[in-house]
C-alpha atoms as a PDB file:
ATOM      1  CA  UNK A   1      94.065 -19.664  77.263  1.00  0.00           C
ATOM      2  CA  UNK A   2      92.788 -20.300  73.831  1.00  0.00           C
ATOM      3  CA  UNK A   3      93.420 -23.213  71.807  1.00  0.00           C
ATOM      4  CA  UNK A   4      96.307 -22.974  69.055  1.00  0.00           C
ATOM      5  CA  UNK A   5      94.900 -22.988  65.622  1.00  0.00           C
ATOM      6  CA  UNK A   6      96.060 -26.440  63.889  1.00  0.00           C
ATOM      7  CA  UNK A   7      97.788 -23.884  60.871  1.00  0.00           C
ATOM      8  CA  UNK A   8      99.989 -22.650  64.006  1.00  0.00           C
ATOM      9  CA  UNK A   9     100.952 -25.676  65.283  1.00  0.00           C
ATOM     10  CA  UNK A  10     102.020 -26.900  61.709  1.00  0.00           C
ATOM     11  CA  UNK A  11     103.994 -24.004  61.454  1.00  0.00           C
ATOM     12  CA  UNK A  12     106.431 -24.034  64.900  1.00  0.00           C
ATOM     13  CA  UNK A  13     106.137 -27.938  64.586  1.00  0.00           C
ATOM     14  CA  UNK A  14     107.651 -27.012  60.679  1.00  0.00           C
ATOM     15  CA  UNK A  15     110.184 -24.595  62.031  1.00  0.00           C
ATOM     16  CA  UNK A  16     111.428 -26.630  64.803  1.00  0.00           C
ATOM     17  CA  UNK A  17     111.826 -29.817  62.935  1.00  0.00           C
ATOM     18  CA  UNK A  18     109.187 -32.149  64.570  1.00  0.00           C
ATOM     19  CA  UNK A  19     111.512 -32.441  67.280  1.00  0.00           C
ATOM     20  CA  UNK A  20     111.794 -30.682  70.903  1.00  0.00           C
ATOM     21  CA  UNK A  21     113.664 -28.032  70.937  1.00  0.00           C
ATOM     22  CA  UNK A  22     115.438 -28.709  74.315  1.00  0.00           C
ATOM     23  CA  UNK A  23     118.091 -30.817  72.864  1.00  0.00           C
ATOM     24  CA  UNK A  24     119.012 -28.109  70.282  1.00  0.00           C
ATOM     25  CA  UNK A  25     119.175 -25.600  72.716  1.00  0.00           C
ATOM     26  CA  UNK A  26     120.788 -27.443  75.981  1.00  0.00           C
ATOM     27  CA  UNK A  27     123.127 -30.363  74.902  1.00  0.00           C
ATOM     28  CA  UNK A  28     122.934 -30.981  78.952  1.00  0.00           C
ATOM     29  CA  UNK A  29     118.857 -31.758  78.555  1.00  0.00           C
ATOM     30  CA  UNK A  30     118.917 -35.635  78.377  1.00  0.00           C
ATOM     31  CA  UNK A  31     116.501 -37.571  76.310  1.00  0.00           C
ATOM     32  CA  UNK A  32     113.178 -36.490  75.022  1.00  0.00           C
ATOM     33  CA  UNK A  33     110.288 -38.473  76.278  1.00  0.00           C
ATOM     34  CA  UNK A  34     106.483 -38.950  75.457  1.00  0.00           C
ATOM     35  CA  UNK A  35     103.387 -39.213  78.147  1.00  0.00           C
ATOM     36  CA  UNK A  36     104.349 -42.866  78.908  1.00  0.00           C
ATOM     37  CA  UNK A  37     108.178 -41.981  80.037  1.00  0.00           C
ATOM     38  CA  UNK A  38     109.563 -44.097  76.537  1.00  0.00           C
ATOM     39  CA  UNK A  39     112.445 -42.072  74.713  1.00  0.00           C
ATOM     40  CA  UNK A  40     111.175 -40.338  71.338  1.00  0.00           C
ATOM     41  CA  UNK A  41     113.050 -40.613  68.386  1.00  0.00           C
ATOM     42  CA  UNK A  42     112.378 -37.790  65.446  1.00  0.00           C
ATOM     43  CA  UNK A  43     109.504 -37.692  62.714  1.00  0.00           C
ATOM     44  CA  UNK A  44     110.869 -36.342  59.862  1.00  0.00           C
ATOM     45  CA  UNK A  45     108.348 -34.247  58.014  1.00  0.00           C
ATOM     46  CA  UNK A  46     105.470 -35.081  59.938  1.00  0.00           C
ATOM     47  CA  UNK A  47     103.161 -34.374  62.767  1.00  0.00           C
ATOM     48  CA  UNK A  48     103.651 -36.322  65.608  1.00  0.00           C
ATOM     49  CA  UNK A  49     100.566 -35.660  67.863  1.00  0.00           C
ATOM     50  CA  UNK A  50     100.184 -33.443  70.777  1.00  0.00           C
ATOM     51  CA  UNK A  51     101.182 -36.541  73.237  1.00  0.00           C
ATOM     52  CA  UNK A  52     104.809 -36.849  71.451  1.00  0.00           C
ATOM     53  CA  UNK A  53     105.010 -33.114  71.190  1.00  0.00           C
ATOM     54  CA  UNK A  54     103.753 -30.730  73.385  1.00  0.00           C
ATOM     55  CA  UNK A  55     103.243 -26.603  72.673  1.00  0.00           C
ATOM     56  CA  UNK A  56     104.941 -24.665  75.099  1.00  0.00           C
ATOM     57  CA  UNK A  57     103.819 -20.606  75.176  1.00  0.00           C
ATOM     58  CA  UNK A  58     106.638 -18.446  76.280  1.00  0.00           C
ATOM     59  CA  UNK A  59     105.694 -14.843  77.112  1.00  0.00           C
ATOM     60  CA  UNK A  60     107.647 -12.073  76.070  1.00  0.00           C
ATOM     61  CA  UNK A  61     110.518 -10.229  78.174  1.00  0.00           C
ATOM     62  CA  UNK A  62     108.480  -7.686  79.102  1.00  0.00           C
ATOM     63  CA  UNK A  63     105.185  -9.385  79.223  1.00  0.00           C
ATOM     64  CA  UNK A  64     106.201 -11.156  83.316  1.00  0.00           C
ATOM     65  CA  UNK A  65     103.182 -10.043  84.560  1.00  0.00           C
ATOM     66  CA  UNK A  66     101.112 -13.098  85.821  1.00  0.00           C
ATOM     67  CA  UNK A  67      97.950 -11.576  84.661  1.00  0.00           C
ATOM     68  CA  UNK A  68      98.916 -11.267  81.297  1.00  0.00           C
ATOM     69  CA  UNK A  69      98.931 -14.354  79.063  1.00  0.00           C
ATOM     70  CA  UNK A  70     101.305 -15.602  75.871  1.00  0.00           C
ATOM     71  CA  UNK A  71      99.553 -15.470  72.658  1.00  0.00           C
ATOM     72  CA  UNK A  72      98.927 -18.573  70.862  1.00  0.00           C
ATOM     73  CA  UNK A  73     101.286 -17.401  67.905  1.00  0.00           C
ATOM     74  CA  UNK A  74     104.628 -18.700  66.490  1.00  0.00           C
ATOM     75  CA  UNK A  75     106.533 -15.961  67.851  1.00  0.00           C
ATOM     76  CA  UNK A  76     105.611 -17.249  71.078  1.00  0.00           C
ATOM     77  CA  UNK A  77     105.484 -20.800  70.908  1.00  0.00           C
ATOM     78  CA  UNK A  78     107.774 -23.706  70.847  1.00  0.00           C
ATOM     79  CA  UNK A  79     107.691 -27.651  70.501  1.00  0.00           C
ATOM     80  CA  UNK A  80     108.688 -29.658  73.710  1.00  0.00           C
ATOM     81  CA  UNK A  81     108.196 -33.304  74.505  1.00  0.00           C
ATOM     82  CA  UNK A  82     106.370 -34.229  77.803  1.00  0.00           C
ATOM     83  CA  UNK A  83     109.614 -34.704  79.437  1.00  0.00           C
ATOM     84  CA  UNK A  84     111.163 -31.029  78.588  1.00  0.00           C
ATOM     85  CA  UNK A  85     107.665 -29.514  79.098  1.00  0.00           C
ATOM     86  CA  UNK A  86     106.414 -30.289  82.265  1.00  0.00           C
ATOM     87  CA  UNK A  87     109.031 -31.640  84.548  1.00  0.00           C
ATOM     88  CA  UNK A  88     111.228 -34.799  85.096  1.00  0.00           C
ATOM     89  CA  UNK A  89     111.232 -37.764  87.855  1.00  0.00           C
ATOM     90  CA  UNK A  90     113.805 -35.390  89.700  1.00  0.00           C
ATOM     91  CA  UNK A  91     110.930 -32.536  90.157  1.00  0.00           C
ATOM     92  CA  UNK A  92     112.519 -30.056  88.639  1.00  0.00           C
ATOM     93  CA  UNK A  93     111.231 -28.599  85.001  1.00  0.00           C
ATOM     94  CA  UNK A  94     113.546 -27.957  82.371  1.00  0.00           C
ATOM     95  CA  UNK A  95     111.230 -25.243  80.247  1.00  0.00           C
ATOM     96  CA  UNK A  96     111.040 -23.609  83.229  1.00  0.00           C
ATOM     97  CA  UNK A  97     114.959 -23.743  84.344  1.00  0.00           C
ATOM     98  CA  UNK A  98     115.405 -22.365  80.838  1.00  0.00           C
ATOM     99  CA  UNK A  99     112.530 -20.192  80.161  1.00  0.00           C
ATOM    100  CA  UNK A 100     114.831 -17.066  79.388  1.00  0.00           C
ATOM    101  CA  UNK A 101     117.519 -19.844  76.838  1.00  0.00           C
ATOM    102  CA  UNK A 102     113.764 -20.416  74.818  1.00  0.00           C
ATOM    103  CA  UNK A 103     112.801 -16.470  74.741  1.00  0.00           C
ATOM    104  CA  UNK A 104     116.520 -15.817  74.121  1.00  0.00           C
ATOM    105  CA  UNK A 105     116.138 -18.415  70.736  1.00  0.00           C
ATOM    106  CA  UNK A 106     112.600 -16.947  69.772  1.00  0.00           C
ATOM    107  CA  UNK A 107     114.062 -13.348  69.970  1.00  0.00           C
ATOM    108  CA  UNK A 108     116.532 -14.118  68.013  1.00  0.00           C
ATOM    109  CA  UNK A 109     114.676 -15.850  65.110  1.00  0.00           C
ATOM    110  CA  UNK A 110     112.220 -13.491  64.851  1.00  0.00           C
ATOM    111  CA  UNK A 111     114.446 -10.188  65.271  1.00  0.00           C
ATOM    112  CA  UNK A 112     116.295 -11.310  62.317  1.00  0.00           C
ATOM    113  CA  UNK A 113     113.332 -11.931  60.400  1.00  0.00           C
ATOM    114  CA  UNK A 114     111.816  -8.443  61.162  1.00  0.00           C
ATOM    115  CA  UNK A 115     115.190  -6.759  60.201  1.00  0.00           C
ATOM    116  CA  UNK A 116     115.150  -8.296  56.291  1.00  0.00           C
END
């Protein structure tokens, strides 16, 4: 996969307000954590860094095929912290427990946005 283009992370980090976007989506998702397994508070306005907040590519509906791969766009992409990203102490992962919550949410903000 190639890397995302700094302008693209500004932009999803800008639209989902330098925070993870599991706690807006899943009020059951617990606390958001960095690399080092300490609890993350928000950055207003800024860029954290990519070990506070993590891009997560989510392919579309009828993209499931593992050969083919997300693109590194905004429509496809979404800010998680390490915790949300790739998996808990428990083992289990909540991106991928709620893979079809985060296309739901990117569906829906870009269908609306095509339809204007």
């Amino acid at each position: 996969m190639s890397a995302i283009p700094a302008t693209t992370r500004a932009r999803v980090l800008l639209r989902d307000g330098y925070a993870c976007i599991a706690p807006q989506l899943d009020r059951q998702a617990g606390w958001c954590m960095d690399a080092f397994g300490n609890r993350i508070t928000r950055w207003p306005g800024r860029d954290p860094g990519p070990q506070y907040l993590q891009m997560s590519h989510t392919k579309d509906a009828d993209a499931l095929s593992m050969s083919k791969k997300a693109e590194s766009d905004e429509q496809h992409l979404v800010a998680l912290c390490p915790f949300h990203h790739t998996g808990t102490a428990a083992g289990s992962n909540w991106e991928a427990v709620n893979r079809n919550r985060i296309r739901q949410h990117l569906e829906e903000l870009y269908s609306t946005r095509k339809k204007r």
